[in-house]
N, C-alpha and C. Protein backbone atom coordinates (compact mmCIF):
# COMPACT_ATOMS: atom_id res chain seq x y z
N UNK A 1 -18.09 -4.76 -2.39
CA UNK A 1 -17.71 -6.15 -2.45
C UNK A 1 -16.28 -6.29 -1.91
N UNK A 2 -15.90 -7.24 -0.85
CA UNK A 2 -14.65 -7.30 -0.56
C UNK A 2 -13.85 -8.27 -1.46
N UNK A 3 -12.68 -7.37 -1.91
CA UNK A 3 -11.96 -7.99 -2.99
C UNK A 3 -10.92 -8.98 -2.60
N UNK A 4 -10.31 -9.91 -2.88
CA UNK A 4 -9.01 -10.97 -2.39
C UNK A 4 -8.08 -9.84 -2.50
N UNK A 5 -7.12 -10.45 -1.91
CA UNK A 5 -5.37 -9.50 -1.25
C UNK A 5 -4.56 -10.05 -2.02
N UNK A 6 -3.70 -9.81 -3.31
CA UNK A 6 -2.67 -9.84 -4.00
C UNK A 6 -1.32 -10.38 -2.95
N UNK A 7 -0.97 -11.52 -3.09
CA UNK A 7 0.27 -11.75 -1.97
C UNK A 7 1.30 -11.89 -2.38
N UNK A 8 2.08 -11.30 -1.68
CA UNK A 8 3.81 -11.43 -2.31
C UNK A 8 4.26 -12.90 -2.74
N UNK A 9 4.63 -12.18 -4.52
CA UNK A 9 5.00 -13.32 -5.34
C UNK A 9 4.34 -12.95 -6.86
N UNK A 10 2.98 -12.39 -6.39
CA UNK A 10 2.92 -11.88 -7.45
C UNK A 10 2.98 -10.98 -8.30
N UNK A 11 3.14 -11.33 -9.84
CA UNK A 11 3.92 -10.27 -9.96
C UNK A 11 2.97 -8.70 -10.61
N UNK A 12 1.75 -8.86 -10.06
CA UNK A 12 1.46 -7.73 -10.39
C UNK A 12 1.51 -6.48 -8.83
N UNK A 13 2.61 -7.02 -8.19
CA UNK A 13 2.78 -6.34 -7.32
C UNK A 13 3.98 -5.74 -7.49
N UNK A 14 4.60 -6.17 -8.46
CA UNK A 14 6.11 -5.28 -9.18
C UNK A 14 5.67 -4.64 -10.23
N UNK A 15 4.79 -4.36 -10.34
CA UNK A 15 4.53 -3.60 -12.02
C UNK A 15 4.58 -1.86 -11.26
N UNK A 16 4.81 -0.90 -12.28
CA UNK A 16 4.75 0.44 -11.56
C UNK A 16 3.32 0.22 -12.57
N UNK A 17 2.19 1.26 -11.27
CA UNK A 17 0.90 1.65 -11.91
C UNK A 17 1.00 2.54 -13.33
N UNK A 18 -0.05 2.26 -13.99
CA UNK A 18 -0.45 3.24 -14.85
C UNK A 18 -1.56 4.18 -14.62
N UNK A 19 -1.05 5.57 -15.09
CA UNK A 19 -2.34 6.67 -14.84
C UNK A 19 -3.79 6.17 -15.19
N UNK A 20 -5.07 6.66 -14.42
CA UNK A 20 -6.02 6.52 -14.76
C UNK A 20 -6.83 7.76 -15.49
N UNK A 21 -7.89 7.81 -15.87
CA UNK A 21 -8.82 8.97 -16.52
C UNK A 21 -9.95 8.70 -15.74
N UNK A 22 -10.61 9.99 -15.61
CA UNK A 22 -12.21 9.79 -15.11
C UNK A 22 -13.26 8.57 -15.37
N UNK A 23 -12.99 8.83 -16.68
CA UNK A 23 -13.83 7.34 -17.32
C UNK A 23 -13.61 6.23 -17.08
N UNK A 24 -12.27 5.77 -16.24
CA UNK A 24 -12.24 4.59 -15.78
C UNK A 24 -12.97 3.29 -15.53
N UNK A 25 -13.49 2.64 -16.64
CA UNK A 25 -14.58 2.03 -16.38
C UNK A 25 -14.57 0.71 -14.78
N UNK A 26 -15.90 1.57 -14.12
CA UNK A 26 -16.25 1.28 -13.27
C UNK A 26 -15.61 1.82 -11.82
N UNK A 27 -14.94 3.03 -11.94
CA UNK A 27 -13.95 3.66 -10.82
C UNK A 27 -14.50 3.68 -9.73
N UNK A 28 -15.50 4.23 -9.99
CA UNK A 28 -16.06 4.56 -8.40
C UNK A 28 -16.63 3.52 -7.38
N UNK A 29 -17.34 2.23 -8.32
CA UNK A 29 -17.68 0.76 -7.86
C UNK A 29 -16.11 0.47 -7.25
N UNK A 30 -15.06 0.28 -7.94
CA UNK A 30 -13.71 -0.15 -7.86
C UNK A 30 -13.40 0.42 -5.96
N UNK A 31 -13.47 2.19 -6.13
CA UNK A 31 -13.04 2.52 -5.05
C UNK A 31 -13.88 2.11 -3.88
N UNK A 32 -15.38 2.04 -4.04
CA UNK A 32 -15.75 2.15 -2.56
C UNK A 32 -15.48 0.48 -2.39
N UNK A 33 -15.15 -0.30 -3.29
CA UNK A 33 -14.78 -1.77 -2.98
C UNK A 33 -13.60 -1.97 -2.41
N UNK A 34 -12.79 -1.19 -2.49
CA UNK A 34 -11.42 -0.95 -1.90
C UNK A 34 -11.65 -0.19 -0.73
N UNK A 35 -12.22 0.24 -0.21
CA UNK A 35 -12.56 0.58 1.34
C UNK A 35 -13.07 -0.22 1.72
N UNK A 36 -14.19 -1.38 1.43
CA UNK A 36 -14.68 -2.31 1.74
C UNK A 36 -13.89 -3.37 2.28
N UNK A 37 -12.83 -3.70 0.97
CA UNK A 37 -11.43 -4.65 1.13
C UNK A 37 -10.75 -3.96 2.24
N UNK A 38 -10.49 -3.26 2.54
CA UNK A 38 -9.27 -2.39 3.20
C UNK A 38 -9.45 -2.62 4.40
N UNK A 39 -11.12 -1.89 5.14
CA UNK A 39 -12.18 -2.24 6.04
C UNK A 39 -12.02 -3.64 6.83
N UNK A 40 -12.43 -4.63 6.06
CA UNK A 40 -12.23 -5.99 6.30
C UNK A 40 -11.50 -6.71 6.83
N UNK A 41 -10.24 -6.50 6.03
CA UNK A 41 -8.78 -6.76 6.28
C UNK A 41 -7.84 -6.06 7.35
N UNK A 42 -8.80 -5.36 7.64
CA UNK A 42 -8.05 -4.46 9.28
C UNK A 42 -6.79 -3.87 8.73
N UNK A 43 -7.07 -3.58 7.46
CA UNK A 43 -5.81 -2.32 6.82
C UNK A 43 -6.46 -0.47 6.91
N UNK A 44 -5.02 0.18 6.77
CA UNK A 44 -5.74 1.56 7.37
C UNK A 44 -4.97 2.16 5.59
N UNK A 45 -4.72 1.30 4.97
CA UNK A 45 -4.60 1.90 3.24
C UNK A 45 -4.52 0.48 2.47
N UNK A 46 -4.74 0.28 1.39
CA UNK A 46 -4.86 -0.34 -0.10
C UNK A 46 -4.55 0.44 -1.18
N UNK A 47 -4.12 -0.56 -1.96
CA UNK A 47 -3.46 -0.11 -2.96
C UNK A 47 -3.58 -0.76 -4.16
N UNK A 48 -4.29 -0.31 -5.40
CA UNK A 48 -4.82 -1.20 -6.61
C UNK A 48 -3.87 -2.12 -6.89
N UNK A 49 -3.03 -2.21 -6.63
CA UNK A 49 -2.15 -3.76 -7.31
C UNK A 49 -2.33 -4.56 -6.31
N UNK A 50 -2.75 -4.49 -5.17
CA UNK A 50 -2.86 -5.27 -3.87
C UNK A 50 -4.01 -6.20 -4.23
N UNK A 51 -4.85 -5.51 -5.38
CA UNK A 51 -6.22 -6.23 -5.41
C UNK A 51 -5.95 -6.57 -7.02
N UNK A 52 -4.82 -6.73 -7.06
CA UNK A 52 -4.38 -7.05 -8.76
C UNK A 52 -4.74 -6.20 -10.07
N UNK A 53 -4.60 -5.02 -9.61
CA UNK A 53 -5.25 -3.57 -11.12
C UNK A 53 -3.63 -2.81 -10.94
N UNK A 54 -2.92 -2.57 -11.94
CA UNK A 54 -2.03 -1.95 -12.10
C UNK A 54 -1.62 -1.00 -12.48
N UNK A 55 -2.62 -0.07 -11.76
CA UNK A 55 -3.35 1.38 -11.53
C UNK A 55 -2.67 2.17 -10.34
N UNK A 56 -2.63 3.84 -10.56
CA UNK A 56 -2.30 4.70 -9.57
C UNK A 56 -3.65 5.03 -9.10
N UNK A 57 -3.74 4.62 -8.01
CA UNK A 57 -4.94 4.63 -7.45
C UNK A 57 -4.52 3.76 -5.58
N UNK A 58 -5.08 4.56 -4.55
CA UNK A 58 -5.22 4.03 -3.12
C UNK A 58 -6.17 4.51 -2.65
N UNK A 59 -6.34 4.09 -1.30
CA UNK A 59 -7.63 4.68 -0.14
C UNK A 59 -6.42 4.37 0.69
N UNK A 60 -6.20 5.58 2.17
CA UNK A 60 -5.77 5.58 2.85
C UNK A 60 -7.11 5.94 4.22
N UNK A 61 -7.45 5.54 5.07
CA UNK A 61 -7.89 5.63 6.49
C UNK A 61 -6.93 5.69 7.52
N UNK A 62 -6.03 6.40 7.84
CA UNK A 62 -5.05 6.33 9.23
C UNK A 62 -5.91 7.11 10.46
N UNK A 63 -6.99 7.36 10.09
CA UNK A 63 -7.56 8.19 11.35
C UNK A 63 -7.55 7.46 12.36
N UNK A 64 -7.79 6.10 12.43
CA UNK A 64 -7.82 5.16 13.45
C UNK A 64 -6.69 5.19 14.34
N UNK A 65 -5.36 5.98 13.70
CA UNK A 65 -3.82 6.04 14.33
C UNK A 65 -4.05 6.93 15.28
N UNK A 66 -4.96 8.19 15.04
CA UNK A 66 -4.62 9.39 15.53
C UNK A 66 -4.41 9.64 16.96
N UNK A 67 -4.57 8.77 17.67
CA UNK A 67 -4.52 8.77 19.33
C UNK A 67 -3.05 8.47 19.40
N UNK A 68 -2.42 7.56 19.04
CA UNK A 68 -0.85 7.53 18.67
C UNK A 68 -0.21 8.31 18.11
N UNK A 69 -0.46 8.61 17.01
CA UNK A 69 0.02 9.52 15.38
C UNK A 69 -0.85 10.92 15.53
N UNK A 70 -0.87 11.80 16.43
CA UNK A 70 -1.69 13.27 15.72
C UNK A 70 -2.07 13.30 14.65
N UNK A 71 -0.89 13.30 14.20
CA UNK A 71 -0.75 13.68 12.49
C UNK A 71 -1.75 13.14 11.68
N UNK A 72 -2.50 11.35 11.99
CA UNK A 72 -3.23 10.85 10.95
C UNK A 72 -4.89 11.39 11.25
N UNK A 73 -5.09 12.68 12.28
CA UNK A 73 -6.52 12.73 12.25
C UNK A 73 -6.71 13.05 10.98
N UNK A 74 -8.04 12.84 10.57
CA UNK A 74 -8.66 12.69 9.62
C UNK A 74 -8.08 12.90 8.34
N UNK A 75 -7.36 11.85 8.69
CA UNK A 75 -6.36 11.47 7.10
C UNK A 75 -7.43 9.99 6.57
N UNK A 76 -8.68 10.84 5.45
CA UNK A 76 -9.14 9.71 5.08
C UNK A 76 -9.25 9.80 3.54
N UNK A 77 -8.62 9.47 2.89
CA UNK A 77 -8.74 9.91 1.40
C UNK A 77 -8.63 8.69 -0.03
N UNK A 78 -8.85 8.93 -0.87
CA UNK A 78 -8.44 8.66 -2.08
C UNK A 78 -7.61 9.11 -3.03
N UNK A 79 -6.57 8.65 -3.36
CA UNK A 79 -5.53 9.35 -4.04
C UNK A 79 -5.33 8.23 -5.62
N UNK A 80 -5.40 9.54 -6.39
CA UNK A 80 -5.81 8.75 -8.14
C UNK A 80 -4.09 9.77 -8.81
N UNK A 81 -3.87 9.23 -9.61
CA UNK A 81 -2.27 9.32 -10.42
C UNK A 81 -1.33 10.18 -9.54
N UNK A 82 -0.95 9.82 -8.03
CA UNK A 82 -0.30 10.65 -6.97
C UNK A 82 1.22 10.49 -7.56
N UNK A 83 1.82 11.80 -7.11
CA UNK A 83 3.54 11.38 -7.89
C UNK A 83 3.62 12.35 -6.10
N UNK A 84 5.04 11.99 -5.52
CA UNK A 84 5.48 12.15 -4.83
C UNK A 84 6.34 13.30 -5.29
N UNK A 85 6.22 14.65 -4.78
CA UNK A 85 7.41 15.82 -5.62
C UNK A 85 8.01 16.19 -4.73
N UNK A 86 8.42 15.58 -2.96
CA UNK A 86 9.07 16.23 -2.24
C UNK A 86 9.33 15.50 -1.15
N UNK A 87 10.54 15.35 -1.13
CA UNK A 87 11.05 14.51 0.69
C UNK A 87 12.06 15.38 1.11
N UNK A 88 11.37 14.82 2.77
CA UNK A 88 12.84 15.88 3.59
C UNK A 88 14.09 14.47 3.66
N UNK A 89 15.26 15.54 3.89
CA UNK A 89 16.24 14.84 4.21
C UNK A 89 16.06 14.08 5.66
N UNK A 90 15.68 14.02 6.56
CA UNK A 90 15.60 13.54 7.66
C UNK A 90 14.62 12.95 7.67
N UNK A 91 14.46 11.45 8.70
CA UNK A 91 14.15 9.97 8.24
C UNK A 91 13.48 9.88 10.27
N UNK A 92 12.61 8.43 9.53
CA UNK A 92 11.92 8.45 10.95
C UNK A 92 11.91 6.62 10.61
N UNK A 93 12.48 5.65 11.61
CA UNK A 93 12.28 4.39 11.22
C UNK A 93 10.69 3.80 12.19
N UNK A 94 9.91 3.08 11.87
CA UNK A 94 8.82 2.53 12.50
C UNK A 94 8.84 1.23 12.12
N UNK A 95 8.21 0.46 12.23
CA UNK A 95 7.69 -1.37 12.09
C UNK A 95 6.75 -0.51 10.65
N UNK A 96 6.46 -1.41 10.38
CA UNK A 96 5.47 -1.80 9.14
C UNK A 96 4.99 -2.91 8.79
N UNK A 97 3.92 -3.07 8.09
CA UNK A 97 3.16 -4.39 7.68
C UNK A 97 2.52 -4.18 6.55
N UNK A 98 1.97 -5.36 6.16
CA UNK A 98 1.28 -4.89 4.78
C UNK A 98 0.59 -6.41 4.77
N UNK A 99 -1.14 -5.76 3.99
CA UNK A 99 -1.70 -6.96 3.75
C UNK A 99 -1.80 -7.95 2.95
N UNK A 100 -0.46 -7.62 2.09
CA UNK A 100 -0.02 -8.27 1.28
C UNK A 100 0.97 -9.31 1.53
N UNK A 101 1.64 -8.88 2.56
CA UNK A 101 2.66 -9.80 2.84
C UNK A 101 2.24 -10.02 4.49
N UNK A 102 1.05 -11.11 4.50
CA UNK A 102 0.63 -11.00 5.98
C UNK A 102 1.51 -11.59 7.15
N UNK A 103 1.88 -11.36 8.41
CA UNK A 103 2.21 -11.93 9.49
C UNK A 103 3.64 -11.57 9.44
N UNK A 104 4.63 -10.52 8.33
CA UNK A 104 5.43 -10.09 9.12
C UNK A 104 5.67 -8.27 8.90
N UNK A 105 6.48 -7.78 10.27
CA UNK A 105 6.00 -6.80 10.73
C UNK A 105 7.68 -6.45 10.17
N UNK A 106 8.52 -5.37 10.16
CA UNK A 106 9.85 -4.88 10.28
C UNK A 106 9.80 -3.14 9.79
N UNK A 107 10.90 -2.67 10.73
CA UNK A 107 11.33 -1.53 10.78
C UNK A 107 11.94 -1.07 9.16
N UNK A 108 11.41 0.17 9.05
CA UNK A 108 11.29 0.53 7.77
C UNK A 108 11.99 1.99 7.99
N UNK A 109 13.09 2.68 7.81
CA UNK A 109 13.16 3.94 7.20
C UNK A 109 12.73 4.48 5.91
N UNK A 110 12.08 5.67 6.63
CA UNK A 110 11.72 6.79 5.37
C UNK A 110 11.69 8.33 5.83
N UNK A 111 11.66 9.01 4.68
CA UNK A 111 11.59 10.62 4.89
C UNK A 111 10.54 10.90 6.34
N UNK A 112 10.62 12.11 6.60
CA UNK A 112 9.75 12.02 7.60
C UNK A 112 8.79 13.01 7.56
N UNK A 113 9.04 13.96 5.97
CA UNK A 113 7.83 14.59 5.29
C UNK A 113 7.72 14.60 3.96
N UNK A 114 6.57 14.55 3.00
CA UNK A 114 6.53 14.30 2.01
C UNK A 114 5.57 15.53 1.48
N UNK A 115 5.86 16.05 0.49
CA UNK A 115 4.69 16.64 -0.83
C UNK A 115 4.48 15.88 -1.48
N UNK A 116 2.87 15.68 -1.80
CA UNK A 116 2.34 14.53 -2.60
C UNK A 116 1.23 15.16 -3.90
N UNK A 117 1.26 15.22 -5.10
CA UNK A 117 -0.08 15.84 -5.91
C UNK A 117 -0.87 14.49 -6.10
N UNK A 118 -1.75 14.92 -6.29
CA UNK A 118 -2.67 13.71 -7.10
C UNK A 118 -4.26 14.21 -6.88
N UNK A 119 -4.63 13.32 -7.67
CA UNK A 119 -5.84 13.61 -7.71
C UNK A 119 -6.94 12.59 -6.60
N UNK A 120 -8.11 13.30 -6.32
CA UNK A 120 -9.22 12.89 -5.46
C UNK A 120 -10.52 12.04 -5.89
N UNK A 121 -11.47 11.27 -5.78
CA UNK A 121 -11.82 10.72 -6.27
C UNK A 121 -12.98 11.60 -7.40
N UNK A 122 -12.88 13.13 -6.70
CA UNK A 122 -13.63 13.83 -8.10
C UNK A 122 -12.91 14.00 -9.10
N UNK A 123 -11.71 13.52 -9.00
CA UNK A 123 -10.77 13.97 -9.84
C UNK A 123 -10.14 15.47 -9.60
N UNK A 124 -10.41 16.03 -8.96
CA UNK A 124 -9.78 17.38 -8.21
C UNK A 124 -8.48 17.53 -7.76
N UNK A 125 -7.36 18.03 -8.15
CA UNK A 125 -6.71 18.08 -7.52
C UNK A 125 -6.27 18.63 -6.84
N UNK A 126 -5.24 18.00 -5.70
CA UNK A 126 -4.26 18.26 -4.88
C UNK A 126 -3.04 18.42 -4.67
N UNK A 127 -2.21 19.15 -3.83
CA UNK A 127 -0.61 19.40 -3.40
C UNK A 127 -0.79 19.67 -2.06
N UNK A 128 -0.15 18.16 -1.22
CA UNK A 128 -0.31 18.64 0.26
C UNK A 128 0.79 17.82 0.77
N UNK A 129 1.13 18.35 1.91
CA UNK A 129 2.66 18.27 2.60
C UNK A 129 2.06 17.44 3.82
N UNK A 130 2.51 16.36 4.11
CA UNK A 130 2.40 15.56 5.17
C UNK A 130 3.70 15.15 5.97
N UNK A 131 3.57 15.01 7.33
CA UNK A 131 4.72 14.48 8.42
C UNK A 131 4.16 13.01 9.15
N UNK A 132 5.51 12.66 9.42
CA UNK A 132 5.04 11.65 10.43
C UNK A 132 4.76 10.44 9.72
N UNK A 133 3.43 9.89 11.13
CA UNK A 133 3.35 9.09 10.65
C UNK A 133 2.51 8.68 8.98
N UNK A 134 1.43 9.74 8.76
CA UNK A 134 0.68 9.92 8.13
C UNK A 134 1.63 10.06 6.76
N UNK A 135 2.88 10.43 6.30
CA UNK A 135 3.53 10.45 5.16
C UNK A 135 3.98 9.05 5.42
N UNK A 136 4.39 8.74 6.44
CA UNK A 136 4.84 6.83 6.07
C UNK A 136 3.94 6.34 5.51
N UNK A 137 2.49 5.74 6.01
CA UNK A 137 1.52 5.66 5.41
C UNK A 137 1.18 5.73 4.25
N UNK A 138 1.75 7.47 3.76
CA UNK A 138 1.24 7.84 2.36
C UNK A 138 2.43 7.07 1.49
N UNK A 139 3.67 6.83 1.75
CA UNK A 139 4.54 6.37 1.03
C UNK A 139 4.24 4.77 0.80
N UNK A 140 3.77 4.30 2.31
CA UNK A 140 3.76 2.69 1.75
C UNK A 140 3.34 2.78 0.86
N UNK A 141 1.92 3.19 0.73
CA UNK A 141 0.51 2.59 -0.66
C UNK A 141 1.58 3.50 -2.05
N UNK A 142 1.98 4.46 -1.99
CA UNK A 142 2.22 5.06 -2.84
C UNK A 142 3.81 4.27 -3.52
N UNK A 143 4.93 3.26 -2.79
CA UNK A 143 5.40 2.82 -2.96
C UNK A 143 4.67 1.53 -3.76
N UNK A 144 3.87 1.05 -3.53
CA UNK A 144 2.88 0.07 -4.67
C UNK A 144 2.87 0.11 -5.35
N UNK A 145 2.51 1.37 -6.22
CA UNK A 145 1.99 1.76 -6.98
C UNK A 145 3.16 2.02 -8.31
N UNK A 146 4.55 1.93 -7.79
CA UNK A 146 5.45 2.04 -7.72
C UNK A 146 6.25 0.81 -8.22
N UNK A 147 5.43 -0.48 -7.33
CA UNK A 147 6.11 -2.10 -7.71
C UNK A 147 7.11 -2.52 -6.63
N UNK A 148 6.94 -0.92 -5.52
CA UNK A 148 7.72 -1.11 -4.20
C UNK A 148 7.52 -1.91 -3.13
N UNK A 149 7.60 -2.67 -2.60
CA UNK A 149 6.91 -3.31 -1.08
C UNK A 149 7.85 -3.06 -0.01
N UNK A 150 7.55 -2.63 0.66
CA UNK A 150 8.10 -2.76 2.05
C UNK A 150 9.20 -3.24 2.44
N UNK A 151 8.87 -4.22 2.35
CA UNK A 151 10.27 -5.64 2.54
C UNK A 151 11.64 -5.00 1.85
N UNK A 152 11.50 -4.26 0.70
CA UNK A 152 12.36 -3.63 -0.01
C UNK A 152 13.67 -3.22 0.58
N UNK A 153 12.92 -1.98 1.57
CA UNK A 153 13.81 -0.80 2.51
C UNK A 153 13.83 -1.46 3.40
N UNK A 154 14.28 -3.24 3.66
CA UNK A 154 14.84 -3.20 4.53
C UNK A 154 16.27 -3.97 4.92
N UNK A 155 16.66 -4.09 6.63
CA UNK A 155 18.32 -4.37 6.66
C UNK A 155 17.98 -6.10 6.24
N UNK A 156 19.40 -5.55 5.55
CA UNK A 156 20.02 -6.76 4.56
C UNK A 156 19.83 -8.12 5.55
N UNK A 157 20.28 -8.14 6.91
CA UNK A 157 20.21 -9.37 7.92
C UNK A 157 18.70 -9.72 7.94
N UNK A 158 17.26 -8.34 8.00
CA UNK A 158 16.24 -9.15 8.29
C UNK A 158 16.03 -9.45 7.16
N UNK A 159 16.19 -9.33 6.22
CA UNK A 159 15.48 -10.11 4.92
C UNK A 159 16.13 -11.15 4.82
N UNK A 160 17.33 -11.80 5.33
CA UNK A 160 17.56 -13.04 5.79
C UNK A 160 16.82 -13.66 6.36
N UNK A 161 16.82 -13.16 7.03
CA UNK A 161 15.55 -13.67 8.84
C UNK A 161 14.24 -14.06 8.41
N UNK A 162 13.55 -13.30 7.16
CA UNK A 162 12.53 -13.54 6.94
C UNK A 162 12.23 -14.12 5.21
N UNK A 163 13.33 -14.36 5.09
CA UNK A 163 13.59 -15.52 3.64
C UNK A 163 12.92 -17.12 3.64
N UNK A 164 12.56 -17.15 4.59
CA UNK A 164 12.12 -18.50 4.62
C UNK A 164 10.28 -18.17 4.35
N UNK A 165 10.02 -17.70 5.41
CA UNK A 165 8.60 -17.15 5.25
C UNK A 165 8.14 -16.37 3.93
N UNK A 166 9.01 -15.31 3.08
CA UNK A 166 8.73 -15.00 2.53
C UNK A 166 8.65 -16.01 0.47
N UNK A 167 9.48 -17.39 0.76
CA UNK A 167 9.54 -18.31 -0.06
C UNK A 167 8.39 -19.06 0.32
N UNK A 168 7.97 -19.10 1.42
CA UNK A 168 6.67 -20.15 1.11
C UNK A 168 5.36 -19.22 0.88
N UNK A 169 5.31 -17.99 1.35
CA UNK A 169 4.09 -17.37 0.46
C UNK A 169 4.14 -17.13 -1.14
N UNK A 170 5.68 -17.33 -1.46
CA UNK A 170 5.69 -17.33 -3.14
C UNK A 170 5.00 -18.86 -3.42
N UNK A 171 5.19 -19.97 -2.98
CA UNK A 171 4.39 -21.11 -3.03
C UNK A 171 2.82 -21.23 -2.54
N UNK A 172 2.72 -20.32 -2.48
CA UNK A 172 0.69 -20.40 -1.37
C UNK A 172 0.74 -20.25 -0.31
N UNK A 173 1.95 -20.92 0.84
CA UNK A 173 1.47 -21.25 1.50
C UNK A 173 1.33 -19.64 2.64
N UNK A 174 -0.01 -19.40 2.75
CA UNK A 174 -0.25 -18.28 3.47
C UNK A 174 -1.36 -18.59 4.30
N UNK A 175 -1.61 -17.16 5.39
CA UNK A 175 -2.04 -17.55 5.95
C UNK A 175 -3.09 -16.11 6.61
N UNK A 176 -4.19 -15.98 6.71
CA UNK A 176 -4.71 -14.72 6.45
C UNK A 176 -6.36 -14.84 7.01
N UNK A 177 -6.94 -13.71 7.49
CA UNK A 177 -8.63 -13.55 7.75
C UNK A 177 -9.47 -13.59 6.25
N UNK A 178 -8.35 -12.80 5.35
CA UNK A 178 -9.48 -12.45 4.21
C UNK A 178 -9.00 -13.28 3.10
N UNK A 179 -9.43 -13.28 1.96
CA UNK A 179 -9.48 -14.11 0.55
C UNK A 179 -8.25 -13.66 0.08
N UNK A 180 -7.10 -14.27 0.16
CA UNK A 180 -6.22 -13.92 -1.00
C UNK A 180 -5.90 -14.83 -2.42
N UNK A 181 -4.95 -13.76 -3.12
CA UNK A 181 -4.71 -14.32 -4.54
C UNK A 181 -2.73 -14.82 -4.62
N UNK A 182 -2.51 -15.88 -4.50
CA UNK A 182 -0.66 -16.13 -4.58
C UNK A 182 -0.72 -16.56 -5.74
N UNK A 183 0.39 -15.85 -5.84
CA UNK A 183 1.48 -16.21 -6.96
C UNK A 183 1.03 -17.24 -7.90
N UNK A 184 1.02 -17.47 -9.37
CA UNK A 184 0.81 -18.77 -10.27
C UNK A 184 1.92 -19.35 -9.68
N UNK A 185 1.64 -20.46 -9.28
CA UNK A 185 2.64 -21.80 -9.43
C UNK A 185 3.03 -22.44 -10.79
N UNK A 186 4.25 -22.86 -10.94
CA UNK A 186 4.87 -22.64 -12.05
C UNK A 186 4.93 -24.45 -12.24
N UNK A 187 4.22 -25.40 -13.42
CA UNK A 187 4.24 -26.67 -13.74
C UNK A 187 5.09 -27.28 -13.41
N UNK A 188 5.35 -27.98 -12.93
CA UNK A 188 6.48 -29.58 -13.16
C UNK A 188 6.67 -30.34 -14.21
């Protein structure tokens, strides 16, 4: 089922996730619905607060990069209570987007390799070292999860630049292919 897109403003997009357990009722419905959402929305990761659950939990697809990005072949996964245990000192800046905050794009520094654990959707876990672009990637969704967005890490002038746009999606006014959810508007 494709789920609505959580849009900046709300605030279950600042919450840091909480761990999940196997039993998660309904996990696995949850995840392949979040590839579905993800799919849809012409995103190559999601992230449970994106779809309003305030859960450590993503689907990342960057394979679609890999003709650009090496690095993202078959980077297609699910990642359940991921903690980040390792960045290099040296930084790689790119554009970024998010389907949360649709229609704007800005240059983002971050590490330019990461160790990541977490678990898989068998619940199995993992410890794996990613570069490139494929750790940006892993950091956006994993910055979510977190209560991080994007917009965050960036220069002080463009979040000027993009203060106007980013006040009227706190009001609704957005603009998007798929179903989203803004912000409660607050009574008069």
């Amino acid at each position: 089922m494709k789920l609505p897109i959580y849009i900046y403003g709300h605030p279950v997009l600042r919450e840091v996730g909480q761990d999940i357990t196997a039993d998660y009722e309904g996990l696995s419905t949850l995840i392949e619905d979040m590839w579905e959402t993800m799919y849809f929305s012409d995103g190559i990761g999601l992230a449970a607060p994106q779809i309003g659950r305030a859960i450590r939990l993503f689907v990342i697809d960057a394979d679609p990069m890999a003709e650009t990005f090496p690095e993202c072949k078959g980077l297609k996964q699910t990642f359940i209570n991921a903690r980040i245990v390792e960045s290099s000192e040296d930084t790689l800046a790119e554009n970024e987007g998010c389907l949360s905050i649709p229609g704007i794009n800005e240059k983002v520094t971050r590490p330019a390799t990461i160790t990541i654990e977490y678990l898989d959707a068998d619940f199995q876990p993992h410890r794996e070292t990613y570069t490139g672009f494929a750790a940006r990637v892993i950091q956006h969704e994993y910055d979510h999860i977190e209560g991080i967005l994007f917009i965050d890490k960036i220069a002080t002038i463009r979040k000027q630049l993009i203060k106007g746009k980013l006040a009227n999606m706190q009001k609704g006014k957005v603009s998007a292919h798929y179903r989203v959810v803004t912000a409660p508007q607050k009574r008069k």
